[in-house]
C-alpha atoms as a PDB file:
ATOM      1  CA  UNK A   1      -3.503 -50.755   2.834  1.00  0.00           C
ATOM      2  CA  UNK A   2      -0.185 -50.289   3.714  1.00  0.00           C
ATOM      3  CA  UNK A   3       0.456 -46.587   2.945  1.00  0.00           C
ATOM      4  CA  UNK A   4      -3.334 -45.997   4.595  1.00  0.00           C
ATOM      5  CA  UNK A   5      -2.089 -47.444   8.144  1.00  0.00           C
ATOM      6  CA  UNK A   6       1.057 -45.582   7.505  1.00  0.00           C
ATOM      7  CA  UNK A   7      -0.883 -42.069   6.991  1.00  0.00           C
ATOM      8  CA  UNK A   8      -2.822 -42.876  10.861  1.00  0.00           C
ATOM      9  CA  UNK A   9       1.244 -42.233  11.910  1.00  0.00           C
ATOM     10  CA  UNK A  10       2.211 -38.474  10.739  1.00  0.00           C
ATOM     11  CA  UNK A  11       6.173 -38.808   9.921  1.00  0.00           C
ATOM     12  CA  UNK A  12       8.492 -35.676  10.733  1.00  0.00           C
ATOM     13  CA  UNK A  13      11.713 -34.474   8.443  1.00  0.00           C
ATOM     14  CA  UNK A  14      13.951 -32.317  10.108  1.00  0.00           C
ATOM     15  CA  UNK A  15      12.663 -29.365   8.074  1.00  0.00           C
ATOM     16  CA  UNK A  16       8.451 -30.471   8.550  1.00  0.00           C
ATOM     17  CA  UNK A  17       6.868 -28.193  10.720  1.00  0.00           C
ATOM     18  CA  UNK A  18       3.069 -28.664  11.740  1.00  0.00           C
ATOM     19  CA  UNK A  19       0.599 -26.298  12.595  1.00  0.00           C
ATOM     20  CA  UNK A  20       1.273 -26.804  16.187  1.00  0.00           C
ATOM     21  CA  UNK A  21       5.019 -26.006  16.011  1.00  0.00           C
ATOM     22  CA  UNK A  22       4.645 -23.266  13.921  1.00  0.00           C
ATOM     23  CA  UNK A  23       2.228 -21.584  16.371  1.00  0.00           C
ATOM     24  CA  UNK A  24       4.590 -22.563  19.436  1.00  0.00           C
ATOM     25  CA  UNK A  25       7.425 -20.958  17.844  1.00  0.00           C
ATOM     26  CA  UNK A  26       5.798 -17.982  17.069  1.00  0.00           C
ATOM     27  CA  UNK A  27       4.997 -18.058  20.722  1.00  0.00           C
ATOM     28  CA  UNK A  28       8.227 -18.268  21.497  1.00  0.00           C
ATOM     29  CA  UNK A  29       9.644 -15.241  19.257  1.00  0.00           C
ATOM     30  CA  UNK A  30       6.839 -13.274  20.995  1.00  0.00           C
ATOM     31  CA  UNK A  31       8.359 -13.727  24.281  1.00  0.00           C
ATOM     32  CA  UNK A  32      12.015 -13.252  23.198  1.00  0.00           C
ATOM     33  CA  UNK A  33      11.032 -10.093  22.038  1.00  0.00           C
ATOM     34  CA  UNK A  34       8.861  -9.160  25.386  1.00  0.00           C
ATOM     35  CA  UNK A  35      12.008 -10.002  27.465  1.00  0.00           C
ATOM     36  CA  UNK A  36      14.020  -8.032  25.193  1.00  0.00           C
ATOM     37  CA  UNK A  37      11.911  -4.592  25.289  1.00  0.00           C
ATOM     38  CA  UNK A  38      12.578  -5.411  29.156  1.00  0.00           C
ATOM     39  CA  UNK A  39      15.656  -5.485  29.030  1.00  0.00           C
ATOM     40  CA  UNK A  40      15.791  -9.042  30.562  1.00  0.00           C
ATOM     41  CA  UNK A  41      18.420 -11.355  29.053  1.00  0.00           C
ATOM     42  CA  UNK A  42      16.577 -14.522  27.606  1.00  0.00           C
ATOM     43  CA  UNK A  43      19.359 -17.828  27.628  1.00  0.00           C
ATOM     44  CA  UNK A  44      18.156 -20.869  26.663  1.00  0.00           C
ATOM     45  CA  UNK A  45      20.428 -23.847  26.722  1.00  0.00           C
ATOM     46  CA  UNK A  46      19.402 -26.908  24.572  1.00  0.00           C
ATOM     47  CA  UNK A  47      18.972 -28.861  27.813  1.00  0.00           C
ATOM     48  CA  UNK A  48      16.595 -26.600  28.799  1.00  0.00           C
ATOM     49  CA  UNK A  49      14.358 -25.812  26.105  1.00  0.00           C
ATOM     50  CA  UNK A  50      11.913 -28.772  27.034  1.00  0.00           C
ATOM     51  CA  UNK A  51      11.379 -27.099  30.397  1.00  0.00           C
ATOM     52  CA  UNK A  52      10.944 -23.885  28.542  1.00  0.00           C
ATOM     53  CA  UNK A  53       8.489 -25.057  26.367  1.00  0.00           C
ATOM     54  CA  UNK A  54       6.169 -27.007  28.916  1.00  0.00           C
ATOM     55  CA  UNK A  55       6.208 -23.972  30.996  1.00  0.00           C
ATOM     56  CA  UNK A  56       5.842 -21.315  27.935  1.00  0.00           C
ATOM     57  CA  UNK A  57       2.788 -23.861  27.178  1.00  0.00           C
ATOM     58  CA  UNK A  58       1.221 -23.763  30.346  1.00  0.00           C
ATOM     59  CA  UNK A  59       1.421 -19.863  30.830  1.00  0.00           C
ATOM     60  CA  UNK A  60      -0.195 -19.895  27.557  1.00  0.00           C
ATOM     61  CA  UNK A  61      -3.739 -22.359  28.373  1.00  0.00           C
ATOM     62  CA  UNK A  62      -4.985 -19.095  30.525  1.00  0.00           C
ATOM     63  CA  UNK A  63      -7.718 -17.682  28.705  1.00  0.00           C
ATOM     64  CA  UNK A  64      -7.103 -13.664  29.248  1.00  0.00           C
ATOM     65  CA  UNK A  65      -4.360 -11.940  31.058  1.00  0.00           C
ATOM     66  CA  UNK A  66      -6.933 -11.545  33.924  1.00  0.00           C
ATOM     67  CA  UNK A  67      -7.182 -14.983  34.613  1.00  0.00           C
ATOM     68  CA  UNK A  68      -3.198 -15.917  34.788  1.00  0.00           C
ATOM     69  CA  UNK A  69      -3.185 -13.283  37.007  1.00  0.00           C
ATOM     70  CA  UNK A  70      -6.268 -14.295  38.882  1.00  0.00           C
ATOM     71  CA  UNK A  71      -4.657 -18.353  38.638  1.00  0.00           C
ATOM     72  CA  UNK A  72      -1.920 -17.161  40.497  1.00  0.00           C
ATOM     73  CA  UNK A  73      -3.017 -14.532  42.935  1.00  0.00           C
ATOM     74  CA  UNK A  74      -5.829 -17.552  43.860  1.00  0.00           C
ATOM     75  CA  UNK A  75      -2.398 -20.391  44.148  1.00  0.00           C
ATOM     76  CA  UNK A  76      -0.340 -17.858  46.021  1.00  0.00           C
ATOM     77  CA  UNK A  77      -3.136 -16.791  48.612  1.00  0.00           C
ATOM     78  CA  UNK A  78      -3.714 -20.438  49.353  1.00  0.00           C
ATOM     79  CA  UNK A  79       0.210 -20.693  49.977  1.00  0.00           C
ATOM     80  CA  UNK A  80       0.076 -17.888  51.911  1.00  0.00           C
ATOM     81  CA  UNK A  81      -3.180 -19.033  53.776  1.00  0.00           C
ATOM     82  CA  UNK A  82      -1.414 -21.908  54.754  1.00  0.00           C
ATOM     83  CA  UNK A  83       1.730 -20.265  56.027  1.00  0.00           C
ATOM     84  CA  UNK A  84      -0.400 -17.814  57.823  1.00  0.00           C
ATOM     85  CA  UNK A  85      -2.111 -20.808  59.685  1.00  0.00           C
ATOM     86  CA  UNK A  86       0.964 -22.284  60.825  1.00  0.00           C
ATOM     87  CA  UNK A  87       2.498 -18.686  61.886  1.00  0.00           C
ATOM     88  CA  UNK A  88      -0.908 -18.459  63.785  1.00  0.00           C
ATOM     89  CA  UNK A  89      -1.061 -21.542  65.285  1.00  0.00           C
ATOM     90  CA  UNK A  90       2.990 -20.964  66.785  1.00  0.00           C
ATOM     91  CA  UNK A  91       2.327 -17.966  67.928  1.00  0.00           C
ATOM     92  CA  UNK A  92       4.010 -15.789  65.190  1.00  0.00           C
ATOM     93  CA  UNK A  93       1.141 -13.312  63.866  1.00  0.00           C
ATOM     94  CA  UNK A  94      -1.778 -12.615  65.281  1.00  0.00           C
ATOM     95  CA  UNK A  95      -3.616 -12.347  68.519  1.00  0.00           C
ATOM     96  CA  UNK A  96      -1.403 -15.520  70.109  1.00  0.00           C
ATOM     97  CA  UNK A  97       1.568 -13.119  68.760  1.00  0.00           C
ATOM     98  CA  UNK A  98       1.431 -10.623  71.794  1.00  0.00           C
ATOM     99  CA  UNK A  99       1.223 -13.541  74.670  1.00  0.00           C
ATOM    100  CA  UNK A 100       4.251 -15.178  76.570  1.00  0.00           C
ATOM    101  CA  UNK A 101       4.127 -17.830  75.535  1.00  0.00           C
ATOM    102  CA  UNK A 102       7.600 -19.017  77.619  1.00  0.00           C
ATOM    103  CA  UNK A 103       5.118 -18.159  80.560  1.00  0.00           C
ATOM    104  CA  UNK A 104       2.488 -20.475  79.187  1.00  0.00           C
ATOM    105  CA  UNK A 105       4.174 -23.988  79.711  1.00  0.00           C
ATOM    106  CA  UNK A 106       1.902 -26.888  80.739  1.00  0.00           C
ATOM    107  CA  UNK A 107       2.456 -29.418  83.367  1.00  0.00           C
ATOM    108  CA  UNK A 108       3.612 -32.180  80.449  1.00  0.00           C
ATOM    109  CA  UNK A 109       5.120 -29.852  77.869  1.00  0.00           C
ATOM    110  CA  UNK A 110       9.009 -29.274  77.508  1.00  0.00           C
ATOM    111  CA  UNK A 111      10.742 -26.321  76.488  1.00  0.00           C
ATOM    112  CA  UNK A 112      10.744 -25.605  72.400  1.00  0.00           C
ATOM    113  CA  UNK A 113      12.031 -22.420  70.588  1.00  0.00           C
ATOM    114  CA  UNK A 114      12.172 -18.792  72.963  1.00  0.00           C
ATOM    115  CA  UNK A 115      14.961 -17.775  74.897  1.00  0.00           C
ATOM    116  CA  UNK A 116      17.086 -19.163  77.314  1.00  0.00           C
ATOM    117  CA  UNK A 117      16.689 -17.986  81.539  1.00  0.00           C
ATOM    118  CA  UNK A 118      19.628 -15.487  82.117  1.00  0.00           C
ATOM    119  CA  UNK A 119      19.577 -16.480  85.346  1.00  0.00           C
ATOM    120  CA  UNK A 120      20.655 -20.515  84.917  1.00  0.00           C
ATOM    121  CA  UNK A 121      22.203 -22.106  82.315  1.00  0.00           C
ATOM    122  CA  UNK A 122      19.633 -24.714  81.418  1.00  0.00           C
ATOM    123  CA  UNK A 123      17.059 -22.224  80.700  1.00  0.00           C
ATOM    124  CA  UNK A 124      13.739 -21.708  81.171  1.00  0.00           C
ATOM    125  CA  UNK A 125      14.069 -22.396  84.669  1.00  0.00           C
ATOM    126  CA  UNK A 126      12.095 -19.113  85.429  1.00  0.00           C
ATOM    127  CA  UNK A 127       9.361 -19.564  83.288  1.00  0.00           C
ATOM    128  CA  UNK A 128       5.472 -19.875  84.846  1.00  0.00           C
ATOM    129  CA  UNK A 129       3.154 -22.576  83.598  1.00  0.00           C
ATOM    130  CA  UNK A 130      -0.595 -21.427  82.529  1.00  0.00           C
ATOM    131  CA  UNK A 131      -3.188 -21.324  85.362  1.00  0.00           C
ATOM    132  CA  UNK A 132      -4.613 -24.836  83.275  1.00  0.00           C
ATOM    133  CA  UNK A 133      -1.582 -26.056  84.642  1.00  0.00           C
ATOM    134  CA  UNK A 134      -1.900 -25.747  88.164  1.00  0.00           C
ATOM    135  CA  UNK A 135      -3.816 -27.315  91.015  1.00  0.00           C
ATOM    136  CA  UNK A 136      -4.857 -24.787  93.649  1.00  0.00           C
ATOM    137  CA  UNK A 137      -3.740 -25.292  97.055  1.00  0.00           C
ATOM    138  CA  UNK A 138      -7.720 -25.265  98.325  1.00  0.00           C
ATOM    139  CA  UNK A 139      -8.253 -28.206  96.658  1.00  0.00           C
ATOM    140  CA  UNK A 140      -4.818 -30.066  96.684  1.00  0.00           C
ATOM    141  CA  UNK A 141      -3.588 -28.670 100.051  1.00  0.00           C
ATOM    142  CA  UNK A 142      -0.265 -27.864  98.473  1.00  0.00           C
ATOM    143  CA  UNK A 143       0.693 -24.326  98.863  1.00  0.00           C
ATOM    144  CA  UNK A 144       4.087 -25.504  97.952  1.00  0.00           C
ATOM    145  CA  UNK A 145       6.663 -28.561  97.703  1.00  0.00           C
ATOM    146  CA  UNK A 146       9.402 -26.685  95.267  1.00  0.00           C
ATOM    147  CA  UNK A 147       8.998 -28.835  92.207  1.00  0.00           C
ATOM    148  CA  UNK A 148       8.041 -25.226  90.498  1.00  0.00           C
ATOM    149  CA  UNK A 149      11.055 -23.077  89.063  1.00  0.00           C
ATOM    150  CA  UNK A 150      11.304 -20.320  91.814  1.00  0.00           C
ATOM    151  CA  UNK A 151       9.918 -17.759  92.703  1.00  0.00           C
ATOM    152  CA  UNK A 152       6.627 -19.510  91.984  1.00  0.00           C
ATOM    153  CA  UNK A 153       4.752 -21.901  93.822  1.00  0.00           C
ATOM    154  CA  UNK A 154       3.544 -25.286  93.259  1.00  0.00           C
ATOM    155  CA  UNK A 155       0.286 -24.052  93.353  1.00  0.00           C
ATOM    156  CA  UNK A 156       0.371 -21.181  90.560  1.00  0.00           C
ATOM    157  CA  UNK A 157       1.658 -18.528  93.478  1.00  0.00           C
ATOM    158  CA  UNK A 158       4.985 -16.203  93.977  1.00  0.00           C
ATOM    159  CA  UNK A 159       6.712 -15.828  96.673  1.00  0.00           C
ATOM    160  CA  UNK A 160       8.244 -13.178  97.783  1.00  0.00           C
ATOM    161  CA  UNK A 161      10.419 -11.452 100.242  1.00  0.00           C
ATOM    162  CA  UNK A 162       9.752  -8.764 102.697  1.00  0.00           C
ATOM    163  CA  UNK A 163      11.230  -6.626 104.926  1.00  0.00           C
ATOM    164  CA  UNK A 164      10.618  -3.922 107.776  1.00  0.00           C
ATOM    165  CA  UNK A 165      12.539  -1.064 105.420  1.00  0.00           C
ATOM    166  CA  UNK A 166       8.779  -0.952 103.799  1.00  0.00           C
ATOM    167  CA  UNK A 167       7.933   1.050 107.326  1.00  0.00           C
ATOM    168  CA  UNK A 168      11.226   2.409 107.828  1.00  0.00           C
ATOM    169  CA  UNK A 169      12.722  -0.107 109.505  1.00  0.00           C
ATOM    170  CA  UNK A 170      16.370  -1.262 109.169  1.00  0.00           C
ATOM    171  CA  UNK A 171      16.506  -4.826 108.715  1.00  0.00           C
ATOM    172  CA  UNK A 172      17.563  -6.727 105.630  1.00  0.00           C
ATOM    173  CA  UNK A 173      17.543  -9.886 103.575  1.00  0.00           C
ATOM    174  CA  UNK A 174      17.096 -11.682 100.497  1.00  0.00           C
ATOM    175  CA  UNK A 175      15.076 -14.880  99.639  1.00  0.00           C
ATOM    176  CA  UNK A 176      16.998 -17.965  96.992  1.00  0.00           C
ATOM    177  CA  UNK A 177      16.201 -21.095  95.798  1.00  0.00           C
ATOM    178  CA  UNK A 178      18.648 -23.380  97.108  1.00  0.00           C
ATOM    179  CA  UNK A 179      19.617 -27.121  97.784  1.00  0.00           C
ATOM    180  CA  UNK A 180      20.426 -26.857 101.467  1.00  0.00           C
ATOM    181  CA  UNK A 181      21.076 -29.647 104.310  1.00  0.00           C
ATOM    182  CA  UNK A 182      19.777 -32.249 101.123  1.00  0.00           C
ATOM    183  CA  UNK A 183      16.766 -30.899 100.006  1.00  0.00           C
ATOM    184  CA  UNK A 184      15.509 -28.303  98.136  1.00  0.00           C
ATOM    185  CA  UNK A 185      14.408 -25.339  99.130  1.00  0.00           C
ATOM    186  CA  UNK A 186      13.467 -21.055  99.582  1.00  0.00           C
ATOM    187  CA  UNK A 187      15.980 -20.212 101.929  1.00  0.00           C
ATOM    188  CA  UNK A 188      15.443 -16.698 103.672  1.00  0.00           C
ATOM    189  CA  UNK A 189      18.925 -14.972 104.994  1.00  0.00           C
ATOM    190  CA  UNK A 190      18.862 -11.586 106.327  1.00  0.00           C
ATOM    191  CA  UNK A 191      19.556  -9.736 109.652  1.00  0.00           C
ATOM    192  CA  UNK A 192      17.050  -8.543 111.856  1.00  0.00           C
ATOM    193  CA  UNK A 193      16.401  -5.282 113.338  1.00  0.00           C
ATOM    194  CA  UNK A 194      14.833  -3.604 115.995  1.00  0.00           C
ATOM    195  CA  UNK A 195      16.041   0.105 115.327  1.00  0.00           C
ATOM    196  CA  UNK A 196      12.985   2.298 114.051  1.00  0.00           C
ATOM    197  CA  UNK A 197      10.274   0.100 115.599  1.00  0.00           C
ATOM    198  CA  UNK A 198      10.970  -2.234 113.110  1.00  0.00           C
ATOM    199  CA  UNK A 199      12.459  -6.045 113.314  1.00  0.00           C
ATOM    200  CA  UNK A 200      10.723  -8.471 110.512  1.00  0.00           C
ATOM    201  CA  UNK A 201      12.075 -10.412 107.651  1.00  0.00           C
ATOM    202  CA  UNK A 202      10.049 -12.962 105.968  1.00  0.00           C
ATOM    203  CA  UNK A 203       8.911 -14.740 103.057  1.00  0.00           C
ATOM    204  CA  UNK A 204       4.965 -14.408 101.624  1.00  0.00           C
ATOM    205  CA  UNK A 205       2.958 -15.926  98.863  1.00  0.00           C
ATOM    206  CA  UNK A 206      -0.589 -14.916  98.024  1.00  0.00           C
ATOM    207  CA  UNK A 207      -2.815 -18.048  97.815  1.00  0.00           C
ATOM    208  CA  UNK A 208      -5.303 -17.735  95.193  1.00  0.00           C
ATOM    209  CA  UNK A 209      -4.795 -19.226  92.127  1.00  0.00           C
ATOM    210  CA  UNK A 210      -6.784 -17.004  89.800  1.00  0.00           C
ATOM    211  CA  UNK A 211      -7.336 -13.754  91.751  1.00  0.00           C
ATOM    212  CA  UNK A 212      -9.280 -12.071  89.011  1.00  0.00           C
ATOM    213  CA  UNK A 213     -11.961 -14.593  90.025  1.00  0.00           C
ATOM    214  CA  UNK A 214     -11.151 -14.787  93.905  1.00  0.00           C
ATOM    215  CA  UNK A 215      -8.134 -13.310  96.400  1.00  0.00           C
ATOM    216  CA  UNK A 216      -9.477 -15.848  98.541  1.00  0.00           C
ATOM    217  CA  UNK A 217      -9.251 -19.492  99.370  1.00  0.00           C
ATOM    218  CA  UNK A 218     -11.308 -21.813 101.403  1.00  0.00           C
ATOM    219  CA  UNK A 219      -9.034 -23.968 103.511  1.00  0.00           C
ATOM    220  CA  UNK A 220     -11.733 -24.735 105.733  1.00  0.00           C
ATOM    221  CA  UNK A 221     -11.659 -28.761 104.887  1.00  0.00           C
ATOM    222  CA  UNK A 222      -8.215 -28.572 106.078  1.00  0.00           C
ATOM    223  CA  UNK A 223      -7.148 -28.542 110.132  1.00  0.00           C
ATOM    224  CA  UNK A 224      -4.141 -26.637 109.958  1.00  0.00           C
ATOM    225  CA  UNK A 225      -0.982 -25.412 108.335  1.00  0.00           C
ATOM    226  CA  UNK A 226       2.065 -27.501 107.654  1.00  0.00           C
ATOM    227  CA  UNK A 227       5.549 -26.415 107.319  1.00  0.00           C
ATOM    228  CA  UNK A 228       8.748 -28.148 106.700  1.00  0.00           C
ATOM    229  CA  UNK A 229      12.106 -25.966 107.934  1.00  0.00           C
ATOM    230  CA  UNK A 230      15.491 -26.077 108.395  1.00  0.00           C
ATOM    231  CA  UNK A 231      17.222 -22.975 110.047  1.00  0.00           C
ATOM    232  CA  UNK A 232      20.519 -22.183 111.532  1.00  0.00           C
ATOM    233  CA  UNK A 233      21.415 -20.691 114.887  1.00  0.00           C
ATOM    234  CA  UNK A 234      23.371 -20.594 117.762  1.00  0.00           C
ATOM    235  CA  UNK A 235      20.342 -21.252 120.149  1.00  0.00           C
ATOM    236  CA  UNK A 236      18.955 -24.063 121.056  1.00  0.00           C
ATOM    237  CA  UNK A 237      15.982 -23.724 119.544  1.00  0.00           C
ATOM    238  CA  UNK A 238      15.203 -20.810 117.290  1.00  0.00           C
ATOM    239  CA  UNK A 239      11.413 -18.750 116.936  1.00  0.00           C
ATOM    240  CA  UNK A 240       9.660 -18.392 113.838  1.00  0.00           C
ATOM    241  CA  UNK A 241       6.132 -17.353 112.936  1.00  0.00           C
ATOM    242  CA  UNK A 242       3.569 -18.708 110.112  1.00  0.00           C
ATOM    243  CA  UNK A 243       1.346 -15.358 109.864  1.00  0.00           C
ATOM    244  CA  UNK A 244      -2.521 -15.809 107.648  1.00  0.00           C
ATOM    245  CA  UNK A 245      -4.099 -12.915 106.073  1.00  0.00           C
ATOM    246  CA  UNK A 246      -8.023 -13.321 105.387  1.00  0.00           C
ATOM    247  CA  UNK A 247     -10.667 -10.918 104.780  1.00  0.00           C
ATOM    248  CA  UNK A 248     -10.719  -9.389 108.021  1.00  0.00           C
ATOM    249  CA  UNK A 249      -7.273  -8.064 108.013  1.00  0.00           C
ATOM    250  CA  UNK A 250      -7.545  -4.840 105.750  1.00  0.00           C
ATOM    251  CA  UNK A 251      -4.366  -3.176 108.073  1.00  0.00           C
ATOM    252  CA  UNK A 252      -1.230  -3.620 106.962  1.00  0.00           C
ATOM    253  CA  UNK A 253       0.224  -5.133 110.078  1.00  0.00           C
ATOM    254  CA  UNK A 254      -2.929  -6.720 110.537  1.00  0.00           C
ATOM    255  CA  UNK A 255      -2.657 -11.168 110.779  1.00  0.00           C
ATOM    256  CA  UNK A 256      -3.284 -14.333 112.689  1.00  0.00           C
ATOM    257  CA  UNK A 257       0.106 -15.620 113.956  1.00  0.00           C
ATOM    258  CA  UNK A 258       1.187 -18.607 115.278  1.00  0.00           C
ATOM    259  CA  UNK A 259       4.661 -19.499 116.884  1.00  0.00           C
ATOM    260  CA  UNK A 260       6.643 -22.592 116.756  1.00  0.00           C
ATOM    261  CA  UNK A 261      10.081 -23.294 117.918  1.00  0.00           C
ATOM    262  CA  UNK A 262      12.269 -25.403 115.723  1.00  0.00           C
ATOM    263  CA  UNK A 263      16.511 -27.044 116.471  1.00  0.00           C
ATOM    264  CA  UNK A 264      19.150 -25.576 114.369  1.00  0.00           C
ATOM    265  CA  UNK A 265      20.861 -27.836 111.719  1.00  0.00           C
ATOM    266  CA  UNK A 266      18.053 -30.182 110.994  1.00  0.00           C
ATOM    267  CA  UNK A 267      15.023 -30.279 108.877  1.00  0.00           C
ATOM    268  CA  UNK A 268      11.888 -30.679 110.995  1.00  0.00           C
ATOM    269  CA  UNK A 269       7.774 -31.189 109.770  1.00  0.00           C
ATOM    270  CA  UNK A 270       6.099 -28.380 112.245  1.00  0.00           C
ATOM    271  CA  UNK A 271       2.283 -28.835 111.904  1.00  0.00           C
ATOM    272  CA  UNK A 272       0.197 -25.269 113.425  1.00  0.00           C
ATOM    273  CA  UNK A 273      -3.633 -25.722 113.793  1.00  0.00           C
ATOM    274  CA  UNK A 274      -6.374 -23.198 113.029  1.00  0.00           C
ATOM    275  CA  UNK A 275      -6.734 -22.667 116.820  1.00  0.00           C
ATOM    276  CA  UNK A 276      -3.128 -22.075 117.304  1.00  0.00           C
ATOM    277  CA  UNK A 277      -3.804 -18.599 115.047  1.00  0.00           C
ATOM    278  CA  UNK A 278      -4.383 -15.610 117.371  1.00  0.00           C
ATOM    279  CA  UNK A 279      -5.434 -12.465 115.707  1.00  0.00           C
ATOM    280  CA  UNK A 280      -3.405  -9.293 115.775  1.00  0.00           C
ATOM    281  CA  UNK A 281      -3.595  -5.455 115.131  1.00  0.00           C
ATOM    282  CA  UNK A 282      -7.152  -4.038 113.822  1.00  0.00           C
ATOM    283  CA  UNK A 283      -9.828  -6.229 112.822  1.00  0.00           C
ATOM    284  CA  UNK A 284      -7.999  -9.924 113.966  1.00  0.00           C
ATOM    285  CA  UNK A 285      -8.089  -9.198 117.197  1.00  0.00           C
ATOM    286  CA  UNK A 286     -11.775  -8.887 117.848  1.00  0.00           C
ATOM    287  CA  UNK A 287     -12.928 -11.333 114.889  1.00  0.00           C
ATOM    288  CA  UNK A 288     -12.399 -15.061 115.863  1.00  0.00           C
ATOM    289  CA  UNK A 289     -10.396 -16.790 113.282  1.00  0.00           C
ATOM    290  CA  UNK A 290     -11.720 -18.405 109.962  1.00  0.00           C
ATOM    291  CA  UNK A 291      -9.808 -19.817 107.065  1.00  0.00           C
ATOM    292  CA  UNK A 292     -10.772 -18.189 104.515  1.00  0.00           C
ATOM    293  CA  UNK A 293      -6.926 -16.764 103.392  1.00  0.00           C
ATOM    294  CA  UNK A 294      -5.584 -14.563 100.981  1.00  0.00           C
ATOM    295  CA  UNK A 295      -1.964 -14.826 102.296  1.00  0.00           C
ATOM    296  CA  UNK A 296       0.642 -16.682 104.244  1.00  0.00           C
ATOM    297  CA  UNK A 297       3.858 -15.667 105.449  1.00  0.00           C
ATOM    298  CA  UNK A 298       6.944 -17.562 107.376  1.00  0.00           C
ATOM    299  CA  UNK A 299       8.183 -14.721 109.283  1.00  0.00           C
ATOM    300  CA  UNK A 300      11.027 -14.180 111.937  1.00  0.00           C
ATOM    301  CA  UNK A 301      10.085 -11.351 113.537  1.00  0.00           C
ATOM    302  CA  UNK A 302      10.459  -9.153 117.172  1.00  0.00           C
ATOM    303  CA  UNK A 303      14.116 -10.521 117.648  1.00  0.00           C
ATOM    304  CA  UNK A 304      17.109  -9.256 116.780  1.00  0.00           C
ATOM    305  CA  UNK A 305      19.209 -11.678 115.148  1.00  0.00           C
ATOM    306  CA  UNK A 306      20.845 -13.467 112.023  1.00  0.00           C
ATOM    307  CA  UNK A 307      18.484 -15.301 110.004  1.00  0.00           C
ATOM    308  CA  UNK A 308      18.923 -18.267 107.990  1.00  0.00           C
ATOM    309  CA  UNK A 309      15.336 -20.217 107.011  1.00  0.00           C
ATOM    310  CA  UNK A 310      14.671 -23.018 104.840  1.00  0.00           C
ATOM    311  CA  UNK A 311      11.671 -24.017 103.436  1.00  0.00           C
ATOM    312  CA  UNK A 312      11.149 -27.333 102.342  1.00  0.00           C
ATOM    313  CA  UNK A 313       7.640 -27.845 101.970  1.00  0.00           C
ATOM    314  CA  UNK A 314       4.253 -25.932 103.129  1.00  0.00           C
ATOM    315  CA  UNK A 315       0.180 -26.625 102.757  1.00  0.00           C
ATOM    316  CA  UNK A 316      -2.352 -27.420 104.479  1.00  0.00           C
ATOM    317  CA  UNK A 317      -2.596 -30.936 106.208  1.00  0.00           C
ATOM    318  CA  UNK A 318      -5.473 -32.806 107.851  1.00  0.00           C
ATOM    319  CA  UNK A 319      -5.762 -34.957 111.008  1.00  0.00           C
ATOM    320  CA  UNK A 320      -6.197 -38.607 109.745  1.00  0.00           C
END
């Protein structure tokens, strides 16, 4: 009985090789001799013959050739599938590859990976949000209150500035972001001139949010234009104009302008109604106003002078 349990437990001498051995060690020789037609260098260190084996064994359960090669080709595309989607879904390969995507940042969404802004050392404080992002002014009334990173607008706008040297005039200026009497804002410096029939400097911001669907907005719900400003002078008050571009002004020089009259040194809330809009050059002046806008511009213009402009805030406002 005892020698019949016994034979259920094979015993191993030192010099007993089974079947199984024998065939794994001929296995083994093969390979030796496959590296060494290769030219490949085969070290095996006693500590890591047990790793050898296990993975000489497992290269070995393929059926054919084709399938190892198959088994991995089919384990490495699923890698690779996998590293593709994550490349994809950053914005490495692909469609998404070719988009900037530093000008795609969302209202909630903070700054991760792309370069910094040349222009301030906190970066990214050039960069637009998507369109998703923004609210347009027909429906919020905010054209802008400078919580965007200039030169764009609250409302998914740029501004920009303008001179008279664009019809040969000879005034000048530039147009900044800056924190100025307290408050942030686009401050417009420049000199104004009347040599060569010229004498504007301003600052202008189409309206439309998406202009590949319209150039327009509807600002009809609205009573008027708001503006808050801070300018410096030696006067005692100083001129400026808002000027509003809508579908009947197809001139260059064509607008509806309104004036208002603001004091140097302090920062003022000047409020211009749709009646206070009178229409000029071809087009505005015979068609009665409607706000229907494409553009609007805070302009000094027709007086020769040194400018200095702030703008703290503009929209659209209603009478409560």
């Amino acid at each position: 009985r005892r020698r019949r349990q016994r034979s259920n437990y094979p015993l191993y001498s030192v010099g007993h090789r089974t079947n199984n051995e024998k065939l794994m060690m001929m296995k083994q020789q093969t390979i030796l001799l496959l590296l060494s037609s290769a030219g490949i260098s085969a070290f095996q260190s006693s500590s890591s013959t047990l790793a050898t084996q296990r993975c000489q064994t497992n290269a070995f359960q393929s059926s054919s050739p084709l399938q190892l090669s198959k088994d991995t080709t089919t384990s490495s595309s699923k890698g690779d599938n996998k590293a593709m989607a994550f490349l994809r879904k950053v914005g490495r390969v692909g469609g998404a590859a070719n988009m900037d995507f530093a000008n795609a940042m969302g209202i909630d969404e903070s700054p991760s990976g792309g370069t910094k802004s040349s222009h301030h050392e906190d970066g990214f404080k050039h960069v637009k949000k998507s369109k998703a992002a923004y609210t347009s002014c027909e429906v919020s009334g905010i054209i802008d209150d400078m919580t965007d990173p200039f030169p764009f607008t609250s409302s998914g706008s740029q501004w920009v500035g303008i001179t008279d040297r664009i019809m040969g005039g000879q005034s000048s200026g530039s147009l900044s972001r800056e924190s100025i009497a307290g408050k942030e804002a686009n401050v417009l410096r420049g000199t104004v001139s009347l040599d060569n029939n010229g004498g504007v400097v301003q600052m202008a911001t189409d309206l439309a949010l998406d202009p590949s669907v319209d150039v327009f907005v509807d600002a009809s719900e609205f009573d008027g234009v708001e503006v808050e400003v801070y300018c410096e002078g030696t006067e005692v008050s100083e001129k400026f104009n808002v000027h509003l571009r809508n579908p009947s002004c197809d001139r260059q020089n064509s607008s509806y302008r309104a004036t208002f009259e603001v004091r140097p040194g302090q920062w003022a809330m000047v409020r211009l109604p749709w009646d206070a809009f009178a229409g000029y050059g071809a087009g505005p002046e015979v068609t009665p106003f409607v706000p229907i806008l494409r553009r609007l511009g805070i302009v000094s213009i027709g007086e020769a002078k040194d400018v200095v402009l702030a703008v703290g805030k503009v929209g659209f406002y209603n009478v409560i």
